[in-house]
Protein backbone atom coordinates (compact mmCIF):
# COMPACT_ATOMS: atom_id res chain seq x y z
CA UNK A 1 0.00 0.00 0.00
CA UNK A 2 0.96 3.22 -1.14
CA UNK A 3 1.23 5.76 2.14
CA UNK A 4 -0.36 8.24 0.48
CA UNK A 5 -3.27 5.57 -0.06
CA UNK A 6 -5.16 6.02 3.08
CA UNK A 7 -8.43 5.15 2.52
CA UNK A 8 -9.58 1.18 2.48
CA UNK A 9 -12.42 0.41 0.11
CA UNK A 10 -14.16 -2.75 0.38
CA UNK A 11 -16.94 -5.23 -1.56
CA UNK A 12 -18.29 -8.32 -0.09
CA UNK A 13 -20.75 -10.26 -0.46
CA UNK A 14 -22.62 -13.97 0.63
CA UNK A 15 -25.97 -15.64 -0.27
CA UNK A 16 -27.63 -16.72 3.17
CA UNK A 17 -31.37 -16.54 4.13
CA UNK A 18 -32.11 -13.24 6.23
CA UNK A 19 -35.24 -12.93 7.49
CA UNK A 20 -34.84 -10.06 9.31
CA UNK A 21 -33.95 -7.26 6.49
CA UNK A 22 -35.36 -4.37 8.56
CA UNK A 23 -33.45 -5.03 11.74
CA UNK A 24 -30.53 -5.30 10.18
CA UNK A 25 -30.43 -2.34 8.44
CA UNK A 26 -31.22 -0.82 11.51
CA UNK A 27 -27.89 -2.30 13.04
CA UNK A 28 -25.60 -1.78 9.92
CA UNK A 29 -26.73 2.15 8.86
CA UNK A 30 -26.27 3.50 12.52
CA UNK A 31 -22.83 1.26 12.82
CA UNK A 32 -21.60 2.56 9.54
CA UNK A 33 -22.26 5.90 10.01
CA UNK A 34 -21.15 6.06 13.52
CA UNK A 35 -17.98 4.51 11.91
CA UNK A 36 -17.57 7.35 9.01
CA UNK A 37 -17.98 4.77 6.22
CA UNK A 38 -19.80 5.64 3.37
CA UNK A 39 -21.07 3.04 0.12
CA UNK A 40 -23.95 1.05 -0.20
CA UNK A 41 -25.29 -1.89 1.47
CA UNK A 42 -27.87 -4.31 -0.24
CA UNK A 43 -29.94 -6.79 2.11
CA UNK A 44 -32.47 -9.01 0.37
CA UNK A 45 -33.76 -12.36 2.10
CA UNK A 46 -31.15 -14.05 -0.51
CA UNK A 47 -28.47 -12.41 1.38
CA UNK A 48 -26.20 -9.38 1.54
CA UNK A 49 -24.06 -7.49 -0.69
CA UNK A 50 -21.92 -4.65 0.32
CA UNK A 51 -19.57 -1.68 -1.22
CA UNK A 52 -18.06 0.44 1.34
CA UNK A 53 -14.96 2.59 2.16
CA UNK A 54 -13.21 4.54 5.16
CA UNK A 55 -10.19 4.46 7.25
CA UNK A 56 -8.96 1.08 7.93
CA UNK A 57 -9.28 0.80 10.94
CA UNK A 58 -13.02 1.72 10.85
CA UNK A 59 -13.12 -0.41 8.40
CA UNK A 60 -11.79 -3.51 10.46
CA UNK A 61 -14.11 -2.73 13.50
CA UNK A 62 -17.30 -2.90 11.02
CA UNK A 63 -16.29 -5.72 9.56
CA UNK A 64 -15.52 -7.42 12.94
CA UNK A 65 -19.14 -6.64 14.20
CA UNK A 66 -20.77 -7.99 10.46
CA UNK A 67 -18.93 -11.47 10.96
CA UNK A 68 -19.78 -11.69 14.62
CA UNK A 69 -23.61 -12.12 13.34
CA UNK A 70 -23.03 -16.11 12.36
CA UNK A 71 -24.75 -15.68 9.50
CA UNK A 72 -21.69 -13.43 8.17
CA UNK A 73 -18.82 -15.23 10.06
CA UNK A 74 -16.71 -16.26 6.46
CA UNK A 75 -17.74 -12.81 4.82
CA UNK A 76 -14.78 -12.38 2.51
CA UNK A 77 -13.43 -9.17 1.15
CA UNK A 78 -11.82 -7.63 -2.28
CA UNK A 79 -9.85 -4.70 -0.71
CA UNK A 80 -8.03 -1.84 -2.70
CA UNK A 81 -7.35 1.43 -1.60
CA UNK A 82 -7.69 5.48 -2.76
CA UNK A 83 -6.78 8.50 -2.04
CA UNK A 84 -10.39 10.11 -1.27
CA UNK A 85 -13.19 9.16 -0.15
CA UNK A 86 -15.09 7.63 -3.85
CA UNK A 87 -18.63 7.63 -1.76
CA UNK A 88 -21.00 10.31 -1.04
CA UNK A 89 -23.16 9.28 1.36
CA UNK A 90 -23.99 5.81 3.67
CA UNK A 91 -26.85 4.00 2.22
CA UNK A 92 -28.68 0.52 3.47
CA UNK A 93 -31.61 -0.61 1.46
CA UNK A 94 -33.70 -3.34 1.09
CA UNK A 95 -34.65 -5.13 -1.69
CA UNK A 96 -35.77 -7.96 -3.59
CA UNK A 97 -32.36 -9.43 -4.54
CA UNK A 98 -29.00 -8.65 -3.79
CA UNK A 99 -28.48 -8.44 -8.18
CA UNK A 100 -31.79 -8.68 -9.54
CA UNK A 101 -31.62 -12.21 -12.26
CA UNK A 102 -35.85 -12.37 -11.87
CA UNK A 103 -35.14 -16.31 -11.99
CA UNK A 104 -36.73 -16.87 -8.38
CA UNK A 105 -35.70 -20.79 -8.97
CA UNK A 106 -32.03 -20.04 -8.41
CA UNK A 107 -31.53 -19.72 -4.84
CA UNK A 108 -27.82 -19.72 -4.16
CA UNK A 109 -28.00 -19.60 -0.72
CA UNK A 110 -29.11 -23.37 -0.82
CA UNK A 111 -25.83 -24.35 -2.71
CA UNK A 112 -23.02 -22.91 -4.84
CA UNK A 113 -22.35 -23.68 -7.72
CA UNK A 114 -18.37 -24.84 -7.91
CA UNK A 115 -15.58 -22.65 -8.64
CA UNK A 116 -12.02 -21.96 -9.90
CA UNK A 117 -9.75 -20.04 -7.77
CA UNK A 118 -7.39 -16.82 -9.42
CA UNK A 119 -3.98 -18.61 -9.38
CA UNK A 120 -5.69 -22.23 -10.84
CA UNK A 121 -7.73 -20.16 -13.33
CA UNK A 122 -4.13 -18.07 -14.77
CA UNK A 123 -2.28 -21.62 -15.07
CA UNK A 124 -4.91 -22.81 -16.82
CA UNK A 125 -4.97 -20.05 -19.20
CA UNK A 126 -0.97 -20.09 -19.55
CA UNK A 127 -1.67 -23.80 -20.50
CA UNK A 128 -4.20 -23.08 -22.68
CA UNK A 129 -6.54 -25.60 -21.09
CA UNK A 130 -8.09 -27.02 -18.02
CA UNK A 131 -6.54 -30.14 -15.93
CA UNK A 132 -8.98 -32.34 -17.79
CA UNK A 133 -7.66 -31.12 -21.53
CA UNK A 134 -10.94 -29.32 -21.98
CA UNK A 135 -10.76 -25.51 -23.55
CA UNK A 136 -11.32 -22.90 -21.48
CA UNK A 137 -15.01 -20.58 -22.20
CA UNK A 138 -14.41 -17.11 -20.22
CA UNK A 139 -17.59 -16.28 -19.88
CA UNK A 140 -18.26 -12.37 -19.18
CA UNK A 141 -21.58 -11.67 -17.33
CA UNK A 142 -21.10 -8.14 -16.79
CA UNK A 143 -22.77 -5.51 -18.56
CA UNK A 144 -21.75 -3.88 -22.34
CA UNK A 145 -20.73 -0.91 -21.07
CA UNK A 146 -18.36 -2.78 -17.76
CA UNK A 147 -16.93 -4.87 -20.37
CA UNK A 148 -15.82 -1.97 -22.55
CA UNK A 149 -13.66 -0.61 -20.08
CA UNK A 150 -11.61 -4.27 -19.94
CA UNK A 151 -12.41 -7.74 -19.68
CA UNK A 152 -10.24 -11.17 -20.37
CA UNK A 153 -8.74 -12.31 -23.42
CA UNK A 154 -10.76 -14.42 -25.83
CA UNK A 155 -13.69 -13.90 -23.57
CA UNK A 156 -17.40 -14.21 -24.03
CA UNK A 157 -19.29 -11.16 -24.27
CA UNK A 158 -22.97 -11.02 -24.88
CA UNK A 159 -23.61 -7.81 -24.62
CA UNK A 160 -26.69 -7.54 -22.19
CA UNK A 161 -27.67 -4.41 -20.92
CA UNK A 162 -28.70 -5.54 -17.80
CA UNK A 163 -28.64 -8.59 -15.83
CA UNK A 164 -31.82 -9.77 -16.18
CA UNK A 165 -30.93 -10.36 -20.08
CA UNK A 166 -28.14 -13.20 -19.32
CA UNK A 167 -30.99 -16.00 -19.06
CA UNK A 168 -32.27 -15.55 -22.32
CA UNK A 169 -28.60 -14.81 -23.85
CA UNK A 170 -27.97 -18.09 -22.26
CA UNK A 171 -30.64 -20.35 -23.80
CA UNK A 172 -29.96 -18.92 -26.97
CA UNK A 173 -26.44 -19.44 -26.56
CA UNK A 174 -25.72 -22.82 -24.25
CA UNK A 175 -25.02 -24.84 -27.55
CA UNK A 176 -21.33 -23.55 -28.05
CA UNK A 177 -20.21 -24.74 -24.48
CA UNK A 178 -20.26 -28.61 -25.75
CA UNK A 179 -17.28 -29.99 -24.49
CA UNK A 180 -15.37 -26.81 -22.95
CA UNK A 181 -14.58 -26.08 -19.23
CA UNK A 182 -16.73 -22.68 -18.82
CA UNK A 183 -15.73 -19.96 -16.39
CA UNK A 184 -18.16 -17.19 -15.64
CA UNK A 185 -16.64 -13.90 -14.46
CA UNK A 186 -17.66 -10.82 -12.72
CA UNK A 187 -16.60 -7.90 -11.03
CA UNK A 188 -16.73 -9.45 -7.22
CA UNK A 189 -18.15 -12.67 -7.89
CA UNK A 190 -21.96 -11.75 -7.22
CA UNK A 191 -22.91 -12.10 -10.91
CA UNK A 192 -21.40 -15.02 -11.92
CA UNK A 193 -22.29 -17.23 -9.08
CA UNK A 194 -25.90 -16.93 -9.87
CA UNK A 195 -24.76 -17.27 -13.55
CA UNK A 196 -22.89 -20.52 -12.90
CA UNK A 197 -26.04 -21.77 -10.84
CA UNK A 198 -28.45 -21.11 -13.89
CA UNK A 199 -26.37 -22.73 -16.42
CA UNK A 200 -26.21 -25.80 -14.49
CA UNK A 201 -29.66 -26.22 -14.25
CA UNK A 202 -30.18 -25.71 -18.04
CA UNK A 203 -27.79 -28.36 -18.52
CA UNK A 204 -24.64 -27.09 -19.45
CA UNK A 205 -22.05 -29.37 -18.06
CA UNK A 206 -18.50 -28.24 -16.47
CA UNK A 207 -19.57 -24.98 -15.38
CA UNK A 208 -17.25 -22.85 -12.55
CA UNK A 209 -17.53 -19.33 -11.34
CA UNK A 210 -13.90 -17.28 -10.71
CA UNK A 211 -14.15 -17.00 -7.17
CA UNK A 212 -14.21 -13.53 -6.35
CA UNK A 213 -14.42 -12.47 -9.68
CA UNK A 214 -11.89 -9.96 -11.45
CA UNK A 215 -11.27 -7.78 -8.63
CA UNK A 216 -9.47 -10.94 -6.55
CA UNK A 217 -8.16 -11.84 -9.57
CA UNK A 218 -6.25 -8.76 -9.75
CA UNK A 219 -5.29 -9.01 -5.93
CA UNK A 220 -4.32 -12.22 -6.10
CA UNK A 221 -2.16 -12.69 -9.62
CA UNK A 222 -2.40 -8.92 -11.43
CA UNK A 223 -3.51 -8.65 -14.71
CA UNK A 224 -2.17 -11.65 -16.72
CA UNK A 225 -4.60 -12.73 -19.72
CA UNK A 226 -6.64 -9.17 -19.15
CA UNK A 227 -6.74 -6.30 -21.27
CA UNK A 228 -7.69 -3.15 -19.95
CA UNK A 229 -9.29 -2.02 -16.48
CA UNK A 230 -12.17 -3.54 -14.72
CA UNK A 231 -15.05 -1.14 -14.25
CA UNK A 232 -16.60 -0.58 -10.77
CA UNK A 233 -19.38 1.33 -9.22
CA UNK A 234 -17.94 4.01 -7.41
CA UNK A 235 -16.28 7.48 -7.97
CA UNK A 236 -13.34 5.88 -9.10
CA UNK A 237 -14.99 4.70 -11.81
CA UNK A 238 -12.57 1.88 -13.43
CA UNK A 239 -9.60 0.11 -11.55
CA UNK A 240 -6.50 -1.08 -13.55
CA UNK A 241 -4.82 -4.53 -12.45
CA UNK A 242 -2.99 -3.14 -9.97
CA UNK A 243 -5.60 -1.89 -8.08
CA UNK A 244 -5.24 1.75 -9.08
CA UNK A 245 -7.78 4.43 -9.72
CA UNK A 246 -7.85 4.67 -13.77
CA UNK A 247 -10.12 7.32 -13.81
CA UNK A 248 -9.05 10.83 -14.73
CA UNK A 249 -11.42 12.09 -12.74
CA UNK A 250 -14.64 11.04 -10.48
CA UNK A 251 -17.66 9.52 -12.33
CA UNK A 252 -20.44 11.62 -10.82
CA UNK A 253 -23.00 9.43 -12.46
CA UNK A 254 -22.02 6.42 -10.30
CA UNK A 255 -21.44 8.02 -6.61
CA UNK A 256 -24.41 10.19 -7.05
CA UNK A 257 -26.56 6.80 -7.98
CA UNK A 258 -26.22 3.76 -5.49
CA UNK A 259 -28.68 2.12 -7.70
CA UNK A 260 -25.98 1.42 -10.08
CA UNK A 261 -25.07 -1.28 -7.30
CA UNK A 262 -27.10 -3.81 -8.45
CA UNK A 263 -26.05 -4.52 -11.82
CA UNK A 264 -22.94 -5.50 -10.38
C-alpha cells in the first residue's frame, strides 16, 4: 500500500437466508455511520451485498461486528485502496435481490455452484486448457458498457444491458459450451455465481464461477490474460490490475446513484 493511499475500500458479499432485512439495516446504517464509512449496502432475504470505504481501521471494527452475526462469520473481502473518499453518502436498502436475475428458482443460498480459484484459473490459461484437456469458455456476465472498459482475453461477451438479459442470452447461446470447461466472471463474484447456478440447471455441463471475480483476480495474480481495467461502481470509476484508480477524474453518475449497485 501506497502511504499516500489512506483510505480502504471494500466489496463483499454472501448468499444466506435473512429474514430479518429491517433489523438489520437498523444495526448496519447506525454502525456505519457512527464509523464514518460511506457506500452502499444491499440486504435481500437471498443475502447481503456490500460496497463500502473509510479508514482502515473503521473499516476492520465494522467488519468485525458484520462477521460476529453467524450468518456473516466467512464474509470475505476484495480490498483496494484510494486516495479520497469515492462515496458520497452511507446508504442501506432493502430489496428484492441482492443483483436482480428475476429467476426466483435459483436460490444460491441453498448451494453454490463450484468454482475456480485466481492462481488455478491463470495456469490454466498459460496452458491453454483445463486439468482435464478441456478448452477454457471465459464467460463475461457483466454488462456492455463494464466490459468496454476491460475484460479477459478471448472472452465471451454477450452484450446484455442488464442482468436480467443473461438468461435468455444463455438459452440462446448454451449450444457452443459442448465440451469446454466454462468460467463465468464478474466484477466481485456476485454475478457469476448466480450465472454458474443457472447454467447448471439448463444443462450445461462443467460450469465454474472465478471466485471472487476480477477484482481478486487482480489481488491475487495482477492482470495476466486481461486487457484493460475492470469497471466498478464508485467514484473511481474503473480500476486497472494493480488496483489503481484509472479514472481521470470522479464519475459523478455512479457516486451520485447507489442504484448502479445492483447490476454488479
Amino acid at each position: 500500500m501506497q502511504e499516500t493511499q489512506e483510505i480502504l475500500n471494500i466489496a463483499a458479499y454472501k448468499f444466506v437466508a435473512i429474514d430479518d432485512g429491517p433489523v438489520l439495516r437498523e444495526r448496519l446504517l447506525e454502525r456505519s455511520r457512527a464509523l464514518g464509512l460511506m457506500g452502499t449496502i444491499l440486504i435481500a432475504p437471498e443475502g447481503i451485498n456490500m460496497f463500502l470505504a473509510g479508514e482502515p481501521g473503521a473499516m476492520a471494527d465494522f467488519l468485525a461486528g458484520v462477521r460476529a452475526d453467524a450468518r456473516f462469520a466467512d464474509l470475505e473481502t476484495k480490498d483496494s485502496w484510494s486516495t479520497a473518499q469515492p462515496f458520497r453518502r452511507m446508504l442501506v436498502k432493502l430489496k428484492r435481490e441482492i443483483i436482480r436475475m428475476d429467476h426466483p428458482a435459483i436460490q444460491p443460498a441453498a448451494g453454490r455452484a463450484p468454482g475456480v480459484d485466481a492462481p488455478t484459473l491463470k495456469r490454466w490459461l498459460d496452458q491453454g486448457h483445463d486439468d482435464a484437456g478441456r478448452a477454457i469458455a471465459l464467460l463475461d456476465t457483466r454488462n456492455a458498457f463494464e466490459v468496454d472498459h476491460g475484460s479477459f482475453e478471448g472472452a465471451i461477451d454477450w452484450r446484455i444491458e442488464k442482468f436480467t438479459e443473461f438468461p435468455p442470452a444463455l438459452r440462446a447461446h448454451r449450444a457452443e459450451f459442448a465440451g469446454k470447461t466454462v468460467v463465468s466472471f464478474c466484477t466481485g463474484g456476485i454475478r457469476c455465481e448466480k450465472a454458474a447456478i443457472l447454467m447448471r440447471e439448463e444443462g450445461v455441463d462443467n460450469v465454474l464461477q472465478l471466485e471472487g471475480g476480477i477484482l481478486k483476480y487482480f489481488e491475487l495474480v495482477g492482470g495476466a490474460h486481461y486487457q484493460g481495467d475492470c469497471f466498478v461502481f464508485d467514484g473511481r470509476e474503473a480500476l486497472a490490475p494493480d488496483l489503481s484508480a484509472r479514472a481521470a477524474k470522479a464519475s459523478a453518475r455512479a457516486a451520485e446513484d447507489p442504484d448502479l449497485h445492483k447490476k454488479r
